[in-house]
Protein backbone atom coordinates (compact mmCIF):
# COMPACT_ATOMS: atom_id res chain seq x y z
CA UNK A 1 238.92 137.62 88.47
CA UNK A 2 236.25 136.30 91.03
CA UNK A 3 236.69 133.58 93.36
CA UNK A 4 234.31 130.28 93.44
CA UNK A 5 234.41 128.03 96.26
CA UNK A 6 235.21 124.30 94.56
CA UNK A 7 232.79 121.98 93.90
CA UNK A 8 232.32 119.12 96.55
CA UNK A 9 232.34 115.63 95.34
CA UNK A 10 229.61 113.41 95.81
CA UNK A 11 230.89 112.16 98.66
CA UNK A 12 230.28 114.05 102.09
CA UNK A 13 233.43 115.62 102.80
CA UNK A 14 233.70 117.13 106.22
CA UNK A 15 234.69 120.78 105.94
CA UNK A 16 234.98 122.91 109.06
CA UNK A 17 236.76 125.59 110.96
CA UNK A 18 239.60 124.08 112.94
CA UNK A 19 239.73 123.82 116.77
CA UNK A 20 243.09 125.26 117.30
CA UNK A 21 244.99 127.00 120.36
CA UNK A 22 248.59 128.02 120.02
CA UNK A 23 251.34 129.67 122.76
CA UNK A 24 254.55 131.26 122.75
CA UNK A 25 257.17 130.90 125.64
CA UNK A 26 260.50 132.57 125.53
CA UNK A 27 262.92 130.58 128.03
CA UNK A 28 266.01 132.14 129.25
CA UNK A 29 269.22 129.46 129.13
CA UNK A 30 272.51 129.70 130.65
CA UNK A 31 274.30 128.15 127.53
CA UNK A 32 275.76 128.75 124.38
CA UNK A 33 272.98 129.13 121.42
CA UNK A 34 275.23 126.33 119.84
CA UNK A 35 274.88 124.11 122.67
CA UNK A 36 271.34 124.42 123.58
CA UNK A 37 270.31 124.03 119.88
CA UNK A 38 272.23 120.99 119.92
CA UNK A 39 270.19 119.27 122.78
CA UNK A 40 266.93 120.17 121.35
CA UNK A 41 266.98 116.63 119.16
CA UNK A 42 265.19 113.86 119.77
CA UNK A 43 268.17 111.05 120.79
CA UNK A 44 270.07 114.20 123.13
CA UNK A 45 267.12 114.97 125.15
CA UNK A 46 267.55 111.85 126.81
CA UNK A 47 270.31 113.88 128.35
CA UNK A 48 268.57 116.27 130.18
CA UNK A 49 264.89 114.86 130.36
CA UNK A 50 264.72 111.89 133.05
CA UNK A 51 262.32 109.19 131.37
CA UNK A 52 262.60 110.58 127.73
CA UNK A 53 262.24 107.51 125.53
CA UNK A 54 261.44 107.56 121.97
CA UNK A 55 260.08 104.45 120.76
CA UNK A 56 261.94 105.19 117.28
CA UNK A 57 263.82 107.41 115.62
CA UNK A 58 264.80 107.25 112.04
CA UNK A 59 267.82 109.59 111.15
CA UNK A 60 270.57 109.65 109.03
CA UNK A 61 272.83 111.39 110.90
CA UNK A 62 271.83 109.63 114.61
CA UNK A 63 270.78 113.08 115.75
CA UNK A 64 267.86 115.92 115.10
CA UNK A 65 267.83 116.46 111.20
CA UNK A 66 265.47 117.98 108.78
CA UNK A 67 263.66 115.16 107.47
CA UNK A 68 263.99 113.11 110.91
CA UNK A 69 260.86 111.23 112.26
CA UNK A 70 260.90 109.89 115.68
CA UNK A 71 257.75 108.04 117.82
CA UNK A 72 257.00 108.53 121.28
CA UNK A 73 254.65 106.96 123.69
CA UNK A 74 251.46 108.74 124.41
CA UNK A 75 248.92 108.44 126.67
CA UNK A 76 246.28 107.68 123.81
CA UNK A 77 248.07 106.75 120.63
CA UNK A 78 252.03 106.94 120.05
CA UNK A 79 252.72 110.14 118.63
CA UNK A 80 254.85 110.81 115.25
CA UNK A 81 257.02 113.28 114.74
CA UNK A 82 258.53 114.75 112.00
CA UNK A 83 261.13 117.65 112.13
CA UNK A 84 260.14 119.88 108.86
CA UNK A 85 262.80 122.49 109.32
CA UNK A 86 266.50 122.15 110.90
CA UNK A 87 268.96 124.97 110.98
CA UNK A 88 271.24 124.92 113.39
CA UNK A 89 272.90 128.23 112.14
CA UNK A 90 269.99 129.97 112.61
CA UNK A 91 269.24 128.56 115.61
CA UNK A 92 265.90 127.11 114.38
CA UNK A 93 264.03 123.84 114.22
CA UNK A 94 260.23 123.22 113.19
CA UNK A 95 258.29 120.12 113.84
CA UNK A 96 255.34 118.54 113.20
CA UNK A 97 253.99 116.21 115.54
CA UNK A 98 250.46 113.87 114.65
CA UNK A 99 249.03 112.32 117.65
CA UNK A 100 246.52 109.66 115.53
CA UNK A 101 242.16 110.98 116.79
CA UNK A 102 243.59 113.50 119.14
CA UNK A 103 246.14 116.25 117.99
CA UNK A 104 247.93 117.77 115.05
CA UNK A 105 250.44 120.00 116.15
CA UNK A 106 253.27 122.15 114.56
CA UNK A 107 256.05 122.87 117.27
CA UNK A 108 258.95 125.95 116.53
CA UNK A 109 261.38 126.56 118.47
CA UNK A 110 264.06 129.67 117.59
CA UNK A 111 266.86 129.70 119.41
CA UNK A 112 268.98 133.49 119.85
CA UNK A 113 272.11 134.50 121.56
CA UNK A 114 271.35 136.44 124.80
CA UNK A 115 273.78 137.36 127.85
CA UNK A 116 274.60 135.42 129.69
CA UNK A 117 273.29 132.99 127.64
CA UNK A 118 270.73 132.51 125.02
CA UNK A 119 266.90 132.45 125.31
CA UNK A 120 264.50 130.11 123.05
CA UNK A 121 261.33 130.91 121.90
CA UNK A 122 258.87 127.96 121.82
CA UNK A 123 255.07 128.09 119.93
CA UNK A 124 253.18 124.97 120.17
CA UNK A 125 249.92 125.12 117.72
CA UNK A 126 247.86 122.11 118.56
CA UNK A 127 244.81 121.54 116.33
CA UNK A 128 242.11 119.29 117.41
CA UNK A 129 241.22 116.27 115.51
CA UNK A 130 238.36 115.05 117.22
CA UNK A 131 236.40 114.28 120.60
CA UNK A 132 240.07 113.71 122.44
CA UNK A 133 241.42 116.11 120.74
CA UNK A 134 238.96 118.78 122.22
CA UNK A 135 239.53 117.64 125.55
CA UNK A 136 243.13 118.50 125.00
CA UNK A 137 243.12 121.61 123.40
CA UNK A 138 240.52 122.53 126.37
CA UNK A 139 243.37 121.63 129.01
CA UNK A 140 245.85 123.77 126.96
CA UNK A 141 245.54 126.66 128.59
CA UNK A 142 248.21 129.46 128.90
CA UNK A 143 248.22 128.82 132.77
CA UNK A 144 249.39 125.17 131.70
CA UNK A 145 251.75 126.27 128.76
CA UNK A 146 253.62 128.62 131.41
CA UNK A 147 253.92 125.99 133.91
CA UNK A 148 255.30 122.67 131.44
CA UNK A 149 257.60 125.78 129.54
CA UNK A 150 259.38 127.08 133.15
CA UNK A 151 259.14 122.67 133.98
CA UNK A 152 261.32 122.71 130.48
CA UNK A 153 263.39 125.55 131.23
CA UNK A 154 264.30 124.76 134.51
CA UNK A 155 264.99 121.45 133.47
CA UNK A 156 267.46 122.39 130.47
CA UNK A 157 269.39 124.61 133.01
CA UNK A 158 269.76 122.12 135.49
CA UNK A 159 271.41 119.91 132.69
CA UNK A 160 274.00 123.00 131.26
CA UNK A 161 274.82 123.73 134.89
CA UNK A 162 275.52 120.09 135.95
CA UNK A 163 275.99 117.95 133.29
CA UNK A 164 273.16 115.95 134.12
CA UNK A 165 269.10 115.25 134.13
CA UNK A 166 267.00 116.97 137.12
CA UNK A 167 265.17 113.71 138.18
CA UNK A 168 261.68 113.09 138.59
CA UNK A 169 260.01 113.24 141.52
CA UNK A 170 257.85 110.03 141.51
């Protein structure tokens, strides 16, 4: 059996190789694996992120669900998420997130039991869809990926230790 490559329509379609970077973090939180997967939704982070405001967020059950699709404001164009995977006994959530001319990106996130604690591992795979997006992907570096992760971690911690959001600076 060989393999053709299809024929293109008579219209131009725009083929090409995608401009894509992707990281990994793994975060080490003093909580439960129950209680930090519960927290990773997008009504509870309003909990422990100071200033985290979706615009919308369309669930059934009022919290993180497969299925779920929640907006946020972004600097460009509001971005739309949708949470493709949720399993909370597994301790894992997948998302994709479309930021309209700049960004498609798929966000995991798999949570495990570790002493004292648990620990999270986070991949962000942003693919660029266009100019903007380029400019992006360019300032996604893993120098920048390390710093907003240990911002995220440090941040979650300060919430499971005291109840409450670490507050911005500004």
């Amino acid at each position: 059996m060989s393999l053709t490559k299809p024929k293109l329509a008579a219209k131009s379609m725009n083929v090409r190789a995608p401009n894509r970077v992707s990281h990994t973090y793994k975060q080490r939180l003093n909580g439960s694996m129950a209680k930090v997967f519960s927290l990773l939704c997008p009504v509870r982070e309003a909990e422990w992120i100071d200033g985290w405001n979706p615009v919308l967020v369309l669930t059934q059950s009022g919290y993180a669900e497969q299925d779920c699709v929640f907006i946020t404001d972004a600097k460009v164009h509001d971005a739309i998420w949708f949470i493709t995977r949720h399993d909370a006994a597994r301790g894992f959530v997948e998302m994709i997130k479309v930021t309209p001319g700049v960004t498609a990106c798929k966000l995991t996130i798999r949570v495990r039991p570790a002493k004292p604690g648990c620990e999270a591992e986070i991949t962000y795979s942003h693919t660029s869809l266009g100019p903007e997006g380029d400019v992006y992907i360019a300032g996604f570096t893993a120098e920048y990926y390390v710093q907003f992760m240990r911002e995220w971690e440090s941040r979650l911690n300060h919430y499971l230790k005291h109840g409450s959001a670490l507050r911005n600076s500004s």
